[in-house]
Protein backbone atom coordinates (compact mmCIF):
# COMPACT_ATOMS: atom_id res chain seq x y z
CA UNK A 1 -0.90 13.38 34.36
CA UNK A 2 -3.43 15.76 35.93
CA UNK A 3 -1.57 18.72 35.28
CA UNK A 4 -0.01 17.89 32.14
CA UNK A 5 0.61 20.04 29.14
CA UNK A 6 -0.71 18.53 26.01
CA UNK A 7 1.34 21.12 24.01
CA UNK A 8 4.09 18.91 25.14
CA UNK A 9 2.34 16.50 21.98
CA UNK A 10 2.89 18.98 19.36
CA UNK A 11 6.31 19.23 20.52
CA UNK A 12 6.67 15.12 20.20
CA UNK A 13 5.40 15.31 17.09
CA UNK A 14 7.68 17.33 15.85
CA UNK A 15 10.49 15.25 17.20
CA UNK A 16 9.58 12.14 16.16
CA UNK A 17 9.77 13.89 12.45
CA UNK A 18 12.41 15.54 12.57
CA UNK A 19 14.63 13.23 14.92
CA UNK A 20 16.78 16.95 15.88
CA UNK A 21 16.01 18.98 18.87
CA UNK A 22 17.53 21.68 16.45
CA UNK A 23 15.56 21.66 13.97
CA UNK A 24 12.40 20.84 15.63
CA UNK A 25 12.83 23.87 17.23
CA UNK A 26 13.27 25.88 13.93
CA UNK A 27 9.88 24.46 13.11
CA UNK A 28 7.86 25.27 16.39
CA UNK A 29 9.49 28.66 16.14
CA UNK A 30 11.37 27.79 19.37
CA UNK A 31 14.74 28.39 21.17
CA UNK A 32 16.51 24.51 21.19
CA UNK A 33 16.95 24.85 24.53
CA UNK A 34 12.78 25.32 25.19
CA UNK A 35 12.16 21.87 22.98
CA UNK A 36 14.94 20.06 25.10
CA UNK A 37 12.90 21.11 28.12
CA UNK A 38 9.93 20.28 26.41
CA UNK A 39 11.71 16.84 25.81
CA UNK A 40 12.81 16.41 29.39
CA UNK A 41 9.34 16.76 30.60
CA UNK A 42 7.72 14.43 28.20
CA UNK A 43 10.20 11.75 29.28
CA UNK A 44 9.45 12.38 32.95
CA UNK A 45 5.76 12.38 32.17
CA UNK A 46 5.98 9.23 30.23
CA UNK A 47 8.47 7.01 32.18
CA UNK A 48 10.49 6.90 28.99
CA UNK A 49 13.41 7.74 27.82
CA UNK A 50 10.92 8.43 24.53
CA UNK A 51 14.48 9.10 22.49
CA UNK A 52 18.00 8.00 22.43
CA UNK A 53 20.78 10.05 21.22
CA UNK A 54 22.73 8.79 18.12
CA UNK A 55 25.77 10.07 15.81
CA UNK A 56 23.11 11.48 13.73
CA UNK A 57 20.45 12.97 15.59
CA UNK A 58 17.65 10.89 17.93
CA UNK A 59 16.42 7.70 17.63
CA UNK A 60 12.93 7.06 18.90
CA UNK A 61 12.29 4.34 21.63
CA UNK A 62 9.56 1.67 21.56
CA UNK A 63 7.53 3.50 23.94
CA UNK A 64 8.23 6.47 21.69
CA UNK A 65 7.00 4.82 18.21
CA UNK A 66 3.73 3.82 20.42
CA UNK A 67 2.98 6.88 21.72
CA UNK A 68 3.41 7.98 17.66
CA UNK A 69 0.63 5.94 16.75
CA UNK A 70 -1.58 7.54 18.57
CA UNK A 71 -0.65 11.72 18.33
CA UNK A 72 -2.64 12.60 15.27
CA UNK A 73 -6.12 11.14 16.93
CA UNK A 74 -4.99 12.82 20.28
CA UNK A 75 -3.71 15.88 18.70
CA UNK A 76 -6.53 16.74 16.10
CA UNK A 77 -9.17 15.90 19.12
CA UNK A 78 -7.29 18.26 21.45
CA UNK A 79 -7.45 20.95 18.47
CA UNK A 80 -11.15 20.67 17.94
CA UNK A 81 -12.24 20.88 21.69
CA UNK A 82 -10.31 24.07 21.06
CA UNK A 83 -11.31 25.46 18.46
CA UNK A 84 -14.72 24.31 17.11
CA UNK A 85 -15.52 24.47 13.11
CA UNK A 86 -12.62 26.23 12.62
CA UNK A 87 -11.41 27.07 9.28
CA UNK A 88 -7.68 25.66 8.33
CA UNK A 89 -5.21 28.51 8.22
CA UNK A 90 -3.84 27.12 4.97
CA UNK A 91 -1.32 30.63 4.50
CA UNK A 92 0.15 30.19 8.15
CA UNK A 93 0.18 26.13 8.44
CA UNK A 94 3.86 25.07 9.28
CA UNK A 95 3.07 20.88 9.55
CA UNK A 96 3.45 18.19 7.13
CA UNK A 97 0.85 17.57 4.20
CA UNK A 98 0.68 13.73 3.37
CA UNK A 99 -0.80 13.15 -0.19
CA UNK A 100 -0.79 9.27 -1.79
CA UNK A 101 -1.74 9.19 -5.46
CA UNK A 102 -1.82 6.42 -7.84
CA UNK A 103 0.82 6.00 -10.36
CA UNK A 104 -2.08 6.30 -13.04
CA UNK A 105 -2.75 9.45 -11.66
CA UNK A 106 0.75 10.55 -10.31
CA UNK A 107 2.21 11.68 -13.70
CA UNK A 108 -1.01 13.71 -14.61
CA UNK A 109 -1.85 15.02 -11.39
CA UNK A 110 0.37 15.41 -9.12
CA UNK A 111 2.61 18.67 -9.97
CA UNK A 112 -0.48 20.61 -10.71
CA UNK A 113 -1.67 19.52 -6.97
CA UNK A 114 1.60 20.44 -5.02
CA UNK A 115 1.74 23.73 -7.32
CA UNK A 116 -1.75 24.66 -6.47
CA UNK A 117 -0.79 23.39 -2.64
CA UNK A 118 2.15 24.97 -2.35
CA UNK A 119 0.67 28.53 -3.48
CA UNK A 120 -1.98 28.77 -0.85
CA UNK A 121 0.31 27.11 1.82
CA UNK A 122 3.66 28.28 0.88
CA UNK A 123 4.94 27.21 4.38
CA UNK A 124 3.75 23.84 4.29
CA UNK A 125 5.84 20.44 4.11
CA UNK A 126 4.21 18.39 1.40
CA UNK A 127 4.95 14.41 0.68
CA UNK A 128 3.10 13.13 -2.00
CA UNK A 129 3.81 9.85 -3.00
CA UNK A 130 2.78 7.08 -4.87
CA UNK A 131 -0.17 4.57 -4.10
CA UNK A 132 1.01 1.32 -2.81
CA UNK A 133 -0.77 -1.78 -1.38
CA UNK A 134 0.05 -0.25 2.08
CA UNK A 135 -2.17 2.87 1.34
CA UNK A 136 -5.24 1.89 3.62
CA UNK A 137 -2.79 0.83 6.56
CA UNK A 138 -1.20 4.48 6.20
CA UNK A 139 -4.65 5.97 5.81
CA UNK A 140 -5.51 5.09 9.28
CA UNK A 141 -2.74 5.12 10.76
CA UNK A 142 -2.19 9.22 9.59
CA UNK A 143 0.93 8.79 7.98
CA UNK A 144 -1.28 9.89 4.92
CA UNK A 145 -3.94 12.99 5.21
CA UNK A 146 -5.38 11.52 1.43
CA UNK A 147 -5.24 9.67 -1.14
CA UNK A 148 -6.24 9.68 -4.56
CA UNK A 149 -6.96 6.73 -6.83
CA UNK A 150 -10.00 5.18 -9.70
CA UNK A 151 -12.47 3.92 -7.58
CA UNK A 152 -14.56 3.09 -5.80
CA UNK A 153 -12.34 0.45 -3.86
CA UNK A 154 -13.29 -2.39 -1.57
CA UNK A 155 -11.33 -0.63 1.61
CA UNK A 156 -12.69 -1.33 5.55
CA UNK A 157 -15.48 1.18 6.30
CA UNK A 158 -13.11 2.94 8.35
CA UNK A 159 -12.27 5.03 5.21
CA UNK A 160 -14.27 7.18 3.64
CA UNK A 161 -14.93 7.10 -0.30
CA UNK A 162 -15.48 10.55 -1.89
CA UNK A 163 -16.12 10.59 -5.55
CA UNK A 164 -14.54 14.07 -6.93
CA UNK A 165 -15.95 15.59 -9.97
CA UNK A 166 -17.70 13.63 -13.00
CA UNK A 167 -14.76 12.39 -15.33
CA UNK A 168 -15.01 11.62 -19.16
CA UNK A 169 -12.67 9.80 -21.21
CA UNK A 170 -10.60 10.61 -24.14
CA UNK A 171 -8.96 8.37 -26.91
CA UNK A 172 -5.39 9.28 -27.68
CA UNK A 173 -3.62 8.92 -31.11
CA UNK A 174 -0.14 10.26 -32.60
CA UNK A 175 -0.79 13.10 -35.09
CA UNK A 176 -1.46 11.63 -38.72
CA UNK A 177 -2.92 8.68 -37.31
CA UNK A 178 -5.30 6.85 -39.76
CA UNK A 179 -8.21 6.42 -37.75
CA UNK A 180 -7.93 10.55 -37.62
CA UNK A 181 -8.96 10.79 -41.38
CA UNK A 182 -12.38 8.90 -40.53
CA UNK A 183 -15.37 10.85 -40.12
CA UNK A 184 -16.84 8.38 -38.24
CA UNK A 185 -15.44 5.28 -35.80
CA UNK A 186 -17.09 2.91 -33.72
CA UNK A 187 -15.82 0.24 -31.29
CA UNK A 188 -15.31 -2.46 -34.41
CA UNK A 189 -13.40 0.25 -35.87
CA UNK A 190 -11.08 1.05 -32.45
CA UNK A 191 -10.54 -2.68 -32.25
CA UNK A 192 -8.08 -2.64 -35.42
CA UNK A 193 -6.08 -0.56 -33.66
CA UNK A 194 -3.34 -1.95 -30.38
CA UNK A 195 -4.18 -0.55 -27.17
CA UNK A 196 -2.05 1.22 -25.04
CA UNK A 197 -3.57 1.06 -21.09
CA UNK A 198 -2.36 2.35 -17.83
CA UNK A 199 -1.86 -0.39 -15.43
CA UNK A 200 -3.18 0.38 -12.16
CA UNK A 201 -3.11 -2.14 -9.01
CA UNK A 202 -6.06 -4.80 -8.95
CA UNK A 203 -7.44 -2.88 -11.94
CA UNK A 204 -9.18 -5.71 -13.27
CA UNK A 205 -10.74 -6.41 -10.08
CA UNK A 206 -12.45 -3.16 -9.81
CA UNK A 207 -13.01 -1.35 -12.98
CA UNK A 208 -14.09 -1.98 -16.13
CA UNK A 209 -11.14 -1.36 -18.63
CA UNK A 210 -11.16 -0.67 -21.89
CA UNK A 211 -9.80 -3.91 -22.76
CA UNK A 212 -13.20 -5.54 -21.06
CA UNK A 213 -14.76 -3.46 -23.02
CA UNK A 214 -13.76 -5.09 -26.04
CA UNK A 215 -13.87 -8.00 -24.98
CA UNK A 216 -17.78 -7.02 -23.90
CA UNK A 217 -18.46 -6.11 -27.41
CA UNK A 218 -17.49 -9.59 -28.87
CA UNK A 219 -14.18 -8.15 -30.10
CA UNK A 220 -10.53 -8.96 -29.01
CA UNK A 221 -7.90 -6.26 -28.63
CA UNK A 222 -4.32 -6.29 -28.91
CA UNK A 223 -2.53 -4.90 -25.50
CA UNK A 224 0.52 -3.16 -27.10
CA UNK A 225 1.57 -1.96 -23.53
CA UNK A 226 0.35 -1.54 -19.89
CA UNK A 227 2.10 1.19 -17.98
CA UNK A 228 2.13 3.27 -15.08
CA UNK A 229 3.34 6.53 -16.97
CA UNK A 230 0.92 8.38 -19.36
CA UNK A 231 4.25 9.87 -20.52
CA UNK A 232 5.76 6.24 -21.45
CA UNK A 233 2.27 5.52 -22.64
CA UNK A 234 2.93 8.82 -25.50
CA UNK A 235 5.94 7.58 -26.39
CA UNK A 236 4.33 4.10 -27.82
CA UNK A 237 2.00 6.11 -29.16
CA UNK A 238 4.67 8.40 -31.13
CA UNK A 239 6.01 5.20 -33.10
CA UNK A 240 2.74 3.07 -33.15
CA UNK A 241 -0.89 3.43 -34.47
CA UNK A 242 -2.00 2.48 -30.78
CA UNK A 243 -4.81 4.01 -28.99
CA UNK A 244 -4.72 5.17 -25.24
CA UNK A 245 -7.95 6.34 -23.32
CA UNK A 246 -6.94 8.67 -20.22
CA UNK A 247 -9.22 10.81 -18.33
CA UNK A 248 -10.10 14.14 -20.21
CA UNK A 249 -9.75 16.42 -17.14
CA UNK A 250 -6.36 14.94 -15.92
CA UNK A 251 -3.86 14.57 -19.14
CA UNK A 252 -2.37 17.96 -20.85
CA UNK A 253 -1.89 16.40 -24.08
CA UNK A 254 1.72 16.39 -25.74
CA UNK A 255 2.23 18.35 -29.07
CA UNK A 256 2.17 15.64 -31.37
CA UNK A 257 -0.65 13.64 -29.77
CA UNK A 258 -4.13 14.45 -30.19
CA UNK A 259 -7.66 13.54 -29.11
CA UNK A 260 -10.46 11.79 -30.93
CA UNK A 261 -13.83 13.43 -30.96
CA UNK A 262 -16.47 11.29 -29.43
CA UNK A 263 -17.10 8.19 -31.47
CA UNK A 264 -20.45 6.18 -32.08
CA UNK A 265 -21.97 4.31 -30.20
CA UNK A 266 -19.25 3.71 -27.74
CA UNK A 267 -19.53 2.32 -24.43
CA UNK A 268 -19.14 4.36 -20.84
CA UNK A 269 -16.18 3.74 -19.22
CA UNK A 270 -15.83 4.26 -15.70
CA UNK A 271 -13.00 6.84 -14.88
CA UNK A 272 -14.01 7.82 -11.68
CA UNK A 273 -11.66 9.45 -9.36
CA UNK A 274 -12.06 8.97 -5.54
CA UNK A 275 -10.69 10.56 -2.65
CA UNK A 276 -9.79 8.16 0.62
CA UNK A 277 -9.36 9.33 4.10
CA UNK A 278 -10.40 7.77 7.14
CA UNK A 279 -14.26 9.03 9.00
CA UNK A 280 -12.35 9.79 11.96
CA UNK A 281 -10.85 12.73 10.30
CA UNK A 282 -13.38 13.87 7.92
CA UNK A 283 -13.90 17.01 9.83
CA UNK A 284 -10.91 17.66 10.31
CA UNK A 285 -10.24 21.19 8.72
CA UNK A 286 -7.02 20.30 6.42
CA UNK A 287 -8.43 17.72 5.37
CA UNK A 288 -11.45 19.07 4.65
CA UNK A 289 -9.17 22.22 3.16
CA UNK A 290 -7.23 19.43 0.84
CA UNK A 291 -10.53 17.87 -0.18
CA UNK A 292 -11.86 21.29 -1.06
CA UNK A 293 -8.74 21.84 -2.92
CA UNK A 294 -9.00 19.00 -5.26
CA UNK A 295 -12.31 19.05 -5.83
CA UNK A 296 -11.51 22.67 -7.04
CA UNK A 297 -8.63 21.15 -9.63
CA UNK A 298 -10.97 18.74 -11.23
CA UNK A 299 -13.11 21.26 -11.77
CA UNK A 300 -11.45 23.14 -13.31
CA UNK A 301 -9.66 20.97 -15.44
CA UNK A 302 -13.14 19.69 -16.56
């Protein structure tokens, strides 16, 4: 291995995602014939066949999947040695961009994200999916670049935890609700009212809801719904007099549903939005670019 090429890497990479020596070689601005060499010297390099060819493209071996496991560390390493504090060349960038975002936040969030993505790297491959139990697993493993959830979260100290702007909360009626001819409300006054709550994974077990905050207060609320849409959430709004708090730089706000202005006396809630990514790649420049990125959203939303 003294003399090999770790370009070679960039070229496995690619493979391994795309499975086709065709259009891997569309993506590394290649001829195919270049990335089957490229292949045929990885193989010889590795002892491996690394793929095997099926009716439908390439399957990767065993050997293949392990030496998978291990590219981004290798690759992003490689690329720093290189080039040092560089910048991430967001309007050139041709690779994948892995979001994970929690179905709380998914509905709110995340077409504003890949929009705001999308414009500044218009030649960029972008998953974003939603949050599952498997998150941290991906995390590390750099299926995922980020992910975006309430926080902050009980995850190995492997990841990092980066709170994103200061988020406030907002109640949410239907138009002509009664609790909008009141000039004032408190929480006794909120409690006559069904709730209508986004259900988030172990919610309970790591933030205080608004339903504990009842609860807190000596009162005890009605649960009309949990859900992981804000847009299902509306719609039992529309044909209720429920009440729905969402964060206040997150939800554009339907037509026909409107916001409460701040109540008495009510308790904080914590809303706070985190961003998750592993320390290993915290200087890495995309992610530090996606990072940047959000932060910039929430501000702006706020």
């Amino acid at each position: 291995m003294k003399n090999f090429d770790y370009n070679l890497l960039k070229v496995l990479r690619v493979l391994v995602d795309t499975q086709n020596t065709k259009q891997a070689a569309e993506r590394l601005h290649l001829s195919q014939s270049a990335v089957s060499h490229a292949l045929a010297r990885l193989r010889e390099a590795f002892d491996d066949p690394l793929f095997v060819r099926e009716r439908y493209g390439l399957s990767p071996t065993e050997r293949c999947l392990e030496i998978t496991q291990a590219l981004p560390d290798v690759v992003e390493q490689i690329d720093a040695l290189f080039n040092p504090g560089s910048e991430f060349a967001a309007a050139s960038y041709q690779g994948k961009i892995a979001i994970s975002l929690s179905n709380a936040l998914s509905g709110a969030l995340g077409a504003r994200l890949y929009a705001r993505l999308r414009h500044k790297a218009p030649n960029a491959r972008f998953e974003i999916m939603d949050w599952t139990w498997q998150v941290e697993t991906a995390l590390l493993s750099r299926q995922i670049h980020l992910a975006l959830d309430y926080g902050p979260e009980s995850y190995s100290k492997q990841i990092k935890q980066q709170r994103m702007p200061q988020n406030h909360y907002i109640l949410c009626v239907r138009k002509g609700h009664p609790i909008t001819k009141l000039k004032h409300y408190d929480v006794t006054t909120l409690a006559r009212y069904p709730l209508v709550l986004i259900r988030t994974p172990d919610w309970r077990t790591r933030h205080e809801t608004a339903e504990e905050t009842f609860i807190k207060a000596g009162l005890v609320p009605e649960v009309l719904l949990k859900s992981d849409s804000p847009e299902v959430n509306f719609a039992a709004l529309r044909s209720s007099d429920a009440i729905f708090p969402t964060a206040i730089s997150l939800q554009s706000l339907p037509d026909d549903i409107v916001a409460l202005p701040p109540g008495e006396h009510l308790p904080e809630q914590n809303m706070d939005i985190y961003a998750y990514y592993p320390y290993q790649t915290q200087d890495n420049a995309l992610v530090k670019w996606l990072i940047s990125e959000v932060r910039a959203l929430f501000e702006e939303e706020s």
